[in-house]
Structures are given as C-alpha cells and as structure tokens.
C-alpha atoms as a PDB file:
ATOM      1  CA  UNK A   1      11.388  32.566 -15.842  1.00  0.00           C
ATOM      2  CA  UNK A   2      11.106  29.958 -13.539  1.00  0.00           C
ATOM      3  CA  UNK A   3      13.383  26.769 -13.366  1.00  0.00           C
ATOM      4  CA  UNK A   4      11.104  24.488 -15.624  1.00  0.00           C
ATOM      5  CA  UNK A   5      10.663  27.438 -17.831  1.00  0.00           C
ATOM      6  CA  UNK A   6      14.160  27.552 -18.218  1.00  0.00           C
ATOM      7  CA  UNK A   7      14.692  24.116 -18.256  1.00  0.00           C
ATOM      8  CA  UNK A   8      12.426  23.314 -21.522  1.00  0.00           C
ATOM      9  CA  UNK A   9      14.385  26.179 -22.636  1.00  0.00           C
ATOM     10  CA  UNK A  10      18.388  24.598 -22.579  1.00  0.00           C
ATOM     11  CA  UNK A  11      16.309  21.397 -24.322  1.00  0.00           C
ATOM     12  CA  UNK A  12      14.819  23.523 -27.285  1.00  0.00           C
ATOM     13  CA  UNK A  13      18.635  25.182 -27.051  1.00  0.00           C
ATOM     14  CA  UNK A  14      20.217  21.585 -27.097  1.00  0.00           C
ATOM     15  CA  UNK A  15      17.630  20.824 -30.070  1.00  0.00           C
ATOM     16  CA  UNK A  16      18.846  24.101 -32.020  1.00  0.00           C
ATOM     17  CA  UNK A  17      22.655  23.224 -31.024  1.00  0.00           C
ATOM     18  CA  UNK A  18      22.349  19.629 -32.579  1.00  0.00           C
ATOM     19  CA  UNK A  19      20.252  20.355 -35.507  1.00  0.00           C
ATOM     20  CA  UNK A  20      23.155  23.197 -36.540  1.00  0.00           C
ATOM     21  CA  UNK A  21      25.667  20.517 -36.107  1.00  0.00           C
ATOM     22  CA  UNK A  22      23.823  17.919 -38.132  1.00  0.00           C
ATOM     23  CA  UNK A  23      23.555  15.721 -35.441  1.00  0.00           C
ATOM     24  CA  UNK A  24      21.225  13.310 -34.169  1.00  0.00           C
ATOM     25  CA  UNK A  25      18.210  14.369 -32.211  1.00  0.00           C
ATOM     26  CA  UNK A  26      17.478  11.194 -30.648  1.00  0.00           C
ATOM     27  CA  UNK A  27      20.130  11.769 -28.011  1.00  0.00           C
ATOM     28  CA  UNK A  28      18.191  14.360 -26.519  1.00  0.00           C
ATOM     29  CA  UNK A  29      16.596  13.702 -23.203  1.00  0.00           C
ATOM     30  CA  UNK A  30      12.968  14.111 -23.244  1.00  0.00           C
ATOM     31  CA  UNK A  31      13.658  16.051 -19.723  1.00  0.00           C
ATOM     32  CA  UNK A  32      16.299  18.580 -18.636  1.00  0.00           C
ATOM     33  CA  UNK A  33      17.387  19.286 -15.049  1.00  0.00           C
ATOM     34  CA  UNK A  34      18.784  22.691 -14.402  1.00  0.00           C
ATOM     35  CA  UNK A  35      20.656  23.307 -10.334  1.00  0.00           C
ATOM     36  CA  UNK A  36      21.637  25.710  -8.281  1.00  0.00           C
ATOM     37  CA  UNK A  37      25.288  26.020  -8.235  1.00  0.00           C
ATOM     38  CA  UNK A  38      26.709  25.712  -5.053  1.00  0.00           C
ATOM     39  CA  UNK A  39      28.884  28.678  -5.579  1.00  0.00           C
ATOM     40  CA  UNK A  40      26.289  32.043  -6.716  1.00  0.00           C
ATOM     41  CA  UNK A  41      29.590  33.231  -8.198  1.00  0.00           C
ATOM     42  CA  UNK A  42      28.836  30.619 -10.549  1.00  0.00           C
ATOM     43  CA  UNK A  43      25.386  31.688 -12.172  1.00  0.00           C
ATOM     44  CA  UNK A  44      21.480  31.493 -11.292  1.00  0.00           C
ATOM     45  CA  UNK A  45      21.509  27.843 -12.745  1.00  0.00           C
ATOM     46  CA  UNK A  46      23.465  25.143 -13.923  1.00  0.00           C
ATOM     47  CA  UNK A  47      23.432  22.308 -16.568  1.00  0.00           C
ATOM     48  CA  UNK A  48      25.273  19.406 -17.776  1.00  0.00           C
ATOM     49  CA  UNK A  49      23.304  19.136 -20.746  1.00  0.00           C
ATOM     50  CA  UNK A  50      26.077  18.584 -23.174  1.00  0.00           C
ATOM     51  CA  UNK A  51      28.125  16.437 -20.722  1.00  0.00           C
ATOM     52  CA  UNK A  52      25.211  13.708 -20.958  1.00  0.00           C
ATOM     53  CA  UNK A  53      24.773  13.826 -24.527  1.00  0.00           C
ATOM     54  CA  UNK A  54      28.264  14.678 -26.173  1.00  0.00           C
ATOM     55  CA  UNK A  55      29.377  11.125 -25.970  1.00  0.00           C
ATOM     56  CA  UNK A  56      26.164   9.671 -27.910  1.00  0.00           C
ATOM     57  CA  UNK A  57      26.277  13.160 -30.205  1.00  0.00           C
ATOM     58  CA  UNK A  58      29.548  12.038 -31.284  1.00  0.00           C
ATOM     59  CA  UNK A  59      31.021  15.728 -30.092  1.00  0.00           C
ATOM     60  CA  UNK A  60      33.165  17.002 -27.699  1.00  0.00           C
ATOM     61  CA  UNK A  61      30.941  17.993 -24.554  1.00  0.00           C
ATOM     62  CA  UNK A  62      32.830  21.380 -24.418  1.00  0.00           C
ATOM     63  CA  UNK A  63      32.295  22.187 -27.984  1.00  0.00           C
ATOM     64  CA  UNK A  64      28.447  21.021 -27.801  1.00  0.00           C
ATOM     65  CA  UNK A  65      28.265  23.380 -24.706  1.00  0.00           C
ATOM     66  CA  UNK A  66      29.658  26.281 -27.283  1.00  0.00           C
ATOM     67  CA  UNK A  67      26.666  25.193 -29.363  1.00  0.00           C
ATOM     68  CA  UNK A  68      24.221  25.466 -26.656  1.00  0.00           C
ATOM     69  CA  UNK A  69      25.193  28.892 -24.802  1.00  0.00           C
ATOM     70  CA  UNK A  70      25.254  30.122 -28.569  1.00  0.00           C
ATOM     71  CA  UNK A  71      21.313  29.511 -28.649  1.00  0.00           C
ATOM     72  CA  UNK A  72      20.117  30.124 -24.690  1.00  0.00           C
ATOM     73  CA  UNK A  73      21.903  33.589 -25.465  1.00  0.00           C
ATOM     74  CA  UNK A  74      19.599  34.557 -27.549  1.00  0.00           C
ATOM     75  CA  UNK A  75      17.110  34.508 -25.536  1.00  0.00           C
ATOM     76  CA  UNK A  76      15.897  37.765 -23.768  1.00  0.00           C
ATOM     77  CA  UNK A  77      15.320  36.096 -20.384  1.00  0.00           C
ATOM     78  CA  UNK A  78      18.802  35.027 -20.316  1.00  0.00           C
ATOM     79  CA  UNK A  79      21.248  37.659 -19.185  1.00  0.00           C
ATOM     80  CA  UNK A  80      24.431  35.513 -19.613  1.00  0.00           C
ATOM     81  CA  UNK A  81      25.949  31.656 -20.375  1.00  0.00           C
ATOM     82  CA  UNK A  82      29.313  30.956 -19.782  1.00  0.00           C
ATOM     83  CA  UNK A  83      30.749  27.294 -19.757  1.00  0.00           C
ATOM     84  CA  UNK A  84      32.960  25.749 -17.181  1.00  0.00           C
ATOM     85  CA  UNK A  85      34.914  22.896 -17.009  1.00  0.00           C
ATOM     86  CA  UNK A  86      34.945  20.065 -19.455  1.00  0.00           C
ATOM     87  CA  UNK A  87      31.099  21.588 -20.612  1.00  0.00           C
ATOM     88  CA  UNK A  88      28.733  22.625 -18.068  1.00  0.00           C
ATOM     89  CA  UNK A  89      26.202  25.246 -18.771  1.00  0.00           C
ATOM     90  CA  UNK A  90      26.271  28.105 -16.078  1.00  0.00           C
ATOM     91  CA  UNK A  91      23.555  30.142 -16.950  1.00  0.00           C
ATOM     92  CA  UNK A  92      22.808  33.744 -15.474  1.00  0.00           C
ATOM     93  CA  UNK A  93      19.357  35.064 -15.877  1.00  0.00           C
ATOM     94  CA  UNK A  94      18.304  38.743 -16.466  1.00  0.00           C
ATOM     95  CA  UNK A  95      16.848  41.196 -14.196  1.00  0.00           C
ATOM     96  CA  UNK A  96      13.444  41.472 -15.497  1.00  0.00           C
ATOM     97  CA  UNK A  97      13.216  37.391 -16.186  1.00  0.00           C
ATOM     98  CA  UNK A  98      14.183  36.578 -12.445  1.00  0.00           C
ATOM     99  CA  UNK A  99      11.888  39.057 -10.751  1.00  0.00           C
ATOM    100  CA  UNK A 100       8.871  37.901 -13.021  1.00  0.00           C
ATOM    101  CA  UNK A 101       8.835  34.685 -10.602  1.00  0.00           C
ATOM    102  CA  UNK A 102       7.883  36.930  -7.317  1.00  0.00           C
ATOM    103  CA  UNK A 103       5.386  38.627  -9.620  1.00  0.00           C
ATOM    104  CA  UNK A 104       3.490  35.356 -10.573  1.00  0.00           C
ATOM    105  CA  UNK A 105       3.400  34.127  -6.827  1.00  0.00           C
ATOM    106  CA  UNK A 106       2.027  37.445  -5.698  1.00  0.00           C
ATOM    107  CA  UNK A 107      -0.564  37.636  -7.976  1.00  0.00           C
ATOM    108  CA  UNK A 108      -1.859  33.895  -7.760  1.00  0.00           C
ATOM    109  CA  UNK A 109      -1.487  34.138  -4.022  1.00  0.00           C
ATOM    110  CA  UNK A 110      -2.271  30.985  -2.657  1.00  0.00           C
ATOM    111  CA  UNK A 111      -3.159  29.280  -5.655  1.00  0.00           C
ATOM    112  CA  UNK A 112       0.454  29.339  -6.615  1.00  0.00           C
ATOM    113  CA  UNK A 113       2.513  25.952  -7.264  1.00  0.00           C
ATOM    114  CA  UNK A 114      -0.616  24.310  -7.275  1.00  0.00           C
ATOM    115  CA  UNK A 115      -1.994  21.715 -10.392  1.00  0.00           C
ATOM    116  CA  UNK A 116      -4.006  18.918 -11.445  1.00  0.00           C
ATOM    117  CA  UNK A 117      -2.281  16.742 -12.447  1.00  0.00           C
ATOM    118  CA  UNK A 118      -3.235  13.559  -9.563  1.00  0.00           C
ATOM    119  CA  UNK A 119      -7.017  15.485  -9.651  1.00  0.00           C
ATOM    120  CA  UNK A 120      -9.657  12.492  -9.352  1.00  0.00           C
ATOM    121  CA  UNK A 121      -6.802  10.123  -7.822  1.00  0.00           C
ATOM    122  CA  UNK A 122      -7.234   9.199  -4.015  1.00  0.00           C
ATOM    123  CA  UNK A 123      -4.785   8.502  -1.461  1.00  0.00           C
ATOM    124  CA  UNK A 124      -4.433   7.290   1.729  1.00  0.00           C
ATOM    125  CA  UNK A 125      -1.506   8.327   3.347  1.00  0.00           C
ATOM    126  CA  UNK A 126       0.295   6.590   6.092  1.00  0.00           C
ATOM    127  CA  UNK A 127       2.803   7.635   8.176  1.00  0.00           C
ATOM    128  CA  UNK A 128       4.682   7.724  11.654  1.00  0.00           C
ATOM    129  CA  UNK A 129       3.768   5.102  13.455  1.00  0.00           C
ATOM    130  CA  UNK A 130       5.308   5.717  16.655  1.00  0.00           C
ATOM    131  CA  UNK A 131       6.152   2.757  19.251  1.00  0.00           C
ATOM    132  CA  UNK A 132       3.354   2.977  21.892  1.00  0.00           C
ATOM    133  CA  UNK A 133       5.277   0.658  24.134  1.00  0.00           C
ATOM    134  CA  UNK A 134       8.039   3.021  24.519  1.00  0.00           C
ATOM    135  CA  UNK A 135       8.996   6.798  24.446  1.00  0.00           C
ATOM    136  CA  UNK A 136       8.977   8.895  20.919  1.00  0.00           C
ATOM    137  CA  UNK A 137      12.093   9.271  19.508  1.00  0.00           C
ATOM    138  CA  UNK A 138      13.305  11.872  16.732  1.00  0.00           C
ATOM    139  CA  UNK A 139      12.948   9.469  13.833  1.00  0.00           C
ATOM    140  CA  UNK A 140       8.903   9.678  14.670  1.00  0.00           C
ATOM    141  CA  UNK A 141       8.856  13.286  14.666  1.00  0.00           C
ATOM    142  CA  UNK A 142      10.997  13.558  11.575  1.00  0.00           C
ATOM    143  CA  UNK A 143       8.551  11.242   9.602  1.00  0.00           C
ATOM    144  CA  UNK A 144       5.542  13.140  11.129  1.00  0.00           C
ATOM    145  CA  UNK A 145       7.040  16.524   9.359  1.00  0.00           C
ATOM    146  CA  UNK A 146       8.052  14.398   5.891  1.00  0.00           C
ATOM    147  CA  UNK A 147       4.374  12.631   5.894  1.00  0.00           C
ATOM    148  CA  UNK A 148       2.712  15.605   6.184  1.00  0.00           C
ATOM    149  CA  UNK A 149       4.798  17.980   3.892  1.00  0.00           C
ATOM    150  CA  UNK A 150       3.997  14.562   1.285  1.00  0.00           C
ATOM    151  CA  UNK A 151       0.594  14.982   2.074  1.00  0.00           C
ATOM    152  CA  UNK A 152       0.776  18.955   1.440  1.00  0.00           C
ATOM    153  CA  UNK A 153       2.153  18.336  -2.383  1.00  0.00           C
ATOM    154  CA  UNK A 154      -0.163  15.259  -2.928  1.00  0.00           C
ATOM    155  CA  UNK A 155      -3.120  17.880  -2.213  1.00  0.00           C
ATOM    156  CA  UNK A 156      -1.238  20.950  -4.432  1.00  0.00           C
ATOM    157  CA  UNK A 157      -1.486  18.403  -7.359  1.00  0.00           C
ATOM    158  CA  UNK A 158      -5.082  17.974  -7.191  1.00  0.00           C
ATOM    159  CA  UNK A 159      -4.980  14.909  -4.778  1.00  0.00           C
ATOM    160  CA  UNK A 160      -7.870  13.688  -2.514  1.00  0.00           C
ATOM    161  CA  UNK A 161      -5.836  12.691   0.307  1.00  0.00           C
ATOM    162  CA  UNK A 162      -6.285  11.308   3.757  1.00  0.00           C
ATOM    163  CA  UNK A 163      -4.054  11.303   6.609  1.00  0.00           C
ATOM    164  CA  UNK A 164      -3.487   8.245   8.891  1.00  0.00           C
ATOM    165  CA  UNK A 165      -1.566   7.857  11.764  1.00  0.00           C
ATOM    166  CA  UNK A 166      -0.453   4.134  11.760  1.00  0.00           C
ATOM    167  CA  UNK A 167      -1.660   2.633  14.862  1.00  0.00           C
ATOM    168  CA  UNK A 168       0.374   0.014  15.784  1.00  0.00           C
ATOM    169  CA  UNK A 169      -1.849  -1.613  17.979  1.00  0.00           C
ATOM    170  CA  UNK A 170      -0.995  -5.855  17.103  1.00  0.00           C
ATOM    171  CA  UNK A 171       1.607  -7.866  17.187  1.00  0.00           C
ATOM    172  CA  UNK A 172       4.072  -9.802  19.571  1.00  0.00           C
ATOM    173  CA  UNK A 173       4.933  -6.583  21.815  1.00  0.00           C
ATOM    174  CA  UNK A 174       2.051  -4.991  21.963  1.00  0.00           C
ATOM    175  CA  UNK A 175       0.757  -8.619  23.210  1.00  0.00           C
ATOM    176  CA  UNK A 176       3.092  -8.733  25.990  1.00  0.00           C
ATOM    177  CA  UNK A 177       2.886  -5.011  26.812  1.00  0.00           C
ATOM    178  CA  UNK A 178      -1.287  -5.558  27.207  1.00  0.00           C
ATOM    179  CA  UNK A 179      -0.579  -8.546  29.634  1.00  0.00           C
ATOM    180  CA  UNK A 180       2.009  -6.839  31.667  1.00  0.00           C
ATOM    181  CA  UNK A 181      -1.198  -4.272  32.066  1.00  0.00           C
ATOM    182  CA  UNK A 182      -3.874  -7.067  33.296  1.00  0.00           C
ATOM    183  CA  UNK A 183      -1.259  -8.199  35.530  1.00  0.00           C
ATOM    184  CA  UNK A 184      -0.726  -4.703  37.110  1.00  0.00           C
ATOM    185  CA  UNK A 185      -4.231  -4.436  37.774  1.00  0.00           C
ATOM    186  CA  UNK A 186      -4.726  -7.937  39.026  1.00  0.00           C
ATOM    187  CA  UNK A 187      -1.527  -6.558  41.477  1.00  0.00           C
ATOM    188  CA  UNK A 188       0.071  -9.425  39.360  1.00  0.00           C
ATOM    189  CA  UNK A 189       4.018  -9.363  38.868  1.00  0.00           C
ATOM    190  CA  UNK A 190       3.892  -8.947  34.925  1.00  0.00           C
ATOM    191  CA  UNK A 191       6.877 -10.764  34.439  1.00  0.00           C
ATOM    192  CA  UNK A 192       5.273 -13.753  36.042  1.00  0.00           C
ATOM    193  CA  UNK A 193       2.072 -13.676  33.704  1.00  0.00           C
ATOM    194  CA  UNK A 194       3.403 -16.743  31.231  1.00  0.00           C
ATOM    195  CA  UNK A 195       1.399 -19.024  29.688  1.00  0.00           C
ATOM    196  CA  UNK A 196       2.514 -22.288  28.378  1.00  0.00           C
ATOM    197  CA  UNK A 197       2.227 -20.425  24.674  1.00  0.00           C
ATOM    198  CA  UNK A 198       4.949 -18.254  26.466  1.00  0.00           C
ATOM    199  CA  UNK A 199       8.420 -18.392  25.015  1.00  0.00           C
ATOM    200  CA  UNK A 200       9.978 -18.197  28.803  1.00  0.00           C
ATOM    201  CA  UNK A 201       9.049 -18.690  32.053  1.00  0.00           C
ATOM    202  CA  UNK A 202       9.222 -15.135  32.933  1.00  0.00           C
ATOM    203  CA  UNK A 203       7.861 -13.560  29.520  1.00  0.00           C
ATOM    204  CA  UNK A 204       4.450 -12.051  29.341  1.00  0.00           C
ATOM    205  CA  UNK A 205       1.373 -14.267  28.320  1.00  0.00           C
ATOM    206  CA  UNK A 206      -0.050 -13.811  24.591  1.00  0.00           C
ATOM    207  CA  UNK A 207      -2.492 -13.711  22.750  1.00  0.00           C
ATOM    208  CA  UNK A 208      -3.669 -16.592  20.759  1.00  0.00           C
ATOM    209  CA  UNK A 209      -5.388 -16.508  17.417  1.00  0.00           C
ATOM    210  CA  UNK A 210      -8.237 -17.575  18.711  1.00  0.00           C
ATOM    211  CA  UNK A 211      -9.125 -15.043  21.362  1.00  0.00           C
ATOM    212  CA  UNK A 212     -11.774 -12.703  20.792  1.00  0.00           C
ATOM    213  CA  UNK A 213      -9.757  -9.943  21.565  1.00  0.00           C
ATOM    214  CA  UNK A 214      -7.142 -10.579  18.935  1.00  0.00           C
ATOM    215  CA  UNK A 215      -9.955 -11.743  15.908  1.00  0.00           C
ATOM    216  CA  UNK A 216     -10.976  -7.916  16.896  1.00  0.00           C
ATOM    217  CA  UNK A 217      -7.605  -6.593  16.890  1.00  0.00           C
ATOM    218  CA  UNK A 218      -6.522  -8.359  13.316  1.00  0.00           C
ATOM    219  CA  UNK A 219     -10.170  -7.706  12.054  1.00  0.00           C
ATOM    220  CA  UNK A 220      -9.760  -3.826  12.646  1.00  0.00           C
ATOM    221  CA  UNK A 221      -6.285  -3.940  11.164  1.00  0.00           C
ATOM    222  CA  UNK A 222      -7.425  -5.500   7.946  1.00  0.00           C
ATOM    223  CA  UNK A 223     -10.163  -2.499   8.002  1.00  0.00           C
ATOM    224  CA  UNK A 224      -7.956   0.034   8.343  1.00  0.00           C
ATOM    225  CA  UNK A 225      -5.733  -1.514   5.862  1.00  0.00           C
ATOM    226  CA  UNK A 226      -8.517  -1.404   3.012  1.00  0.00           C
ATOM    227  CA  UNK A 227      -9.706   1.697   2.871  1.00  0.00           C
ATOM    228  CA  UNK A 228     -13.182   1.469   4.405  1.00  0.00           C
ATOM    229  CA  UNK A 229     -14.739   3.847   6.919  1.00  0.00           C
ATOM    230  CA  UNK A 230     -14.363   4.291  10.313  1.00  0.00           C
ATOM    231  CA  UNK A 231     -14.402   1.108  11.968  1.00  0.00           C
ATOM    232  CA  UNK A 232     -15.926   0.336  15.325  1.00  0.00           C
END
C-alpha cells in the first residue's frame, strides 16, 4: 500500500464513519492527505481527517476519529490505528502491505512513478538565468537543481518538455557591460564611454532603440520568448 492507496482508503473510512453516524457526506473532502509523523514512534502515517471535518460533521473530532480507526482497522493492509490528541489518525501499516511498495518498484523498474496524465501537453521550461555580468552565486545553482528535478516530473507525467537556460542577454546592464567591452578594446577607459543618452558623465554608453544591434537583441528575445525554433 502506497500513500495514495492509503489515502483513498481513510476517505472511503471517513465515508463509512459518517454514514454509521448519520451524518452528512458533503463534508468530506474530495482529497485526503496522509504524513509522515515526525516521530516513527508515532505510526507509518498520519491524518487529521476528522480534525477538518468534525466541526462541519457536527461531532466531536475525537469521537469521529473513533469512527474512522473503527473502519481503516478492518482493513488487512492496516496493521494498527490509534488516535492521538484531540483526533488525529496515526495509522501503522502491516508487514506484508508496506513491503508490497519495494515489490512494485522492482518489478516496473524504471517505468515506476511514471503516468500520463500531462501526455500530449508541451512545455517549455525556463530556468536559472544566471547574471553574466557577474560571478554565479548559490541561488543559480539551487534553481539549476529545482528546474531540472521540475523538468524530470513534468516528463514522468507524460510531458513533452524542453529545457531553456534563460539567457539574459538585454537590458540596461548588459548595455553598459557590452560598452565597457568596446572600450577595452578601443584601449578606451570604460568608465569614460558616455553618451549624452548616458545617465552620468562617467556611466557606460547605451544602446538606443534604434541601433541595429539592439532591434537584433529584442528581436531574438521575443523569439525565444514564443516558442519558435532556433533562432539565428
């Protein structure tokens, strides 16, 4: 039994629970959430079911979570339910159900954890972005890790995805940081390199929106931006 298994299983519980009570269905969640407890003393999993609903139920949450443990224990998979506190669920699975998971995964291999439920959808995934103009940080190669772990489960559920590194080749500072460059090679001081577009005296010159190089610049940008193929 895996964690949604057992998850659809405290709902049909919580179902059982409030139809013995003569209670009102309607207060059931059309999801349920089951956690690790932070203590293993605890149980396998965790859930605060009857906390959520008691109050709309019309019950006390402790005596709802009576009503609940009542019907998970009779399932097979379920070694044990005790409640804690004002009414959370600490479940405790059995032997058998808990070692089923490691069967599954060995016997799908790699194919395990993987759907289709985004199949025919197409994405185009963004991500990083580092500042050319100045040295990576670790916020750049933490988002590298994250967009490509996104990418991983976007593919698992059937995704067509595509992976772009976000060149951040326009704007203000990359402006300045390609006229310090001409300067350097003109043996230019870059910080003398203004133009009367210039903000200061001593700042860089920039590009205007009428230079060829920038129409290029934004034109690839808006490209890249869309979708389309590989732009030259």
């Amino acid at each position: 039994m895996n964690p949604a298994q057992l998850a659809d299983a405290v709902r049909a519980a919580g179902a059982a629970a409030l139809t013995g009570l003569g209670l009102d269905l309607s207060v059931l969640p059309d999801a349920v959430s089951v956690e690790r407890p932070r203590n293993p003393e605890h149980g396998d999993y965790a859930s605060a079911l009857a906390l959520q609903i008691a109050s709309q139920a019309g019950v006390p949450p402790r005596e709802l979570a009576q009503a609940i443990a009542a019907r998970l224990s009779e399932d097979p998979a379920i070694q044990s339910v005790q409640i804690a506190g004002p009414g959370f669920l600490n479940i405790r699975l059995s032997s058998a159900a808990a070692g089923s998971v490691a069967g599954i995964v060995v016997e799908q291999g790699d194919a395990y954890g993987h759907a289709q439920a985004l199949t025919g959808q197409r994405v185009n995934l963004e991500f990083v972005s580092a500042n050319p103009t100045g040295p990576i940080h670790i916020g750049g190669a933490r988002w590298a890790a994250v967009g490509d772990a996104l990418a991983r489960l976007l593919r698992a559920e059937g995704a067509d995805v595509t992976t772009e590194y976000y060149v951040n080749d326009a704007g203000a500072q990359i402006d300045r940081f390609a006229a310090s460059l001409l300067a350097i090679a003109r043996h230019e001081d870059p910080r003398m390199t203004a133009t009367p577009a210039s903000t200061s005296a001593r700042s860089p010159a920039r590009w205007s929106s009428s230079t060829p190089a920038y129409s290029k610049c934004r034109a690839r940008r808006r490209c890249r931006r869309s979708g389309r193929a590989a732009w030259r």
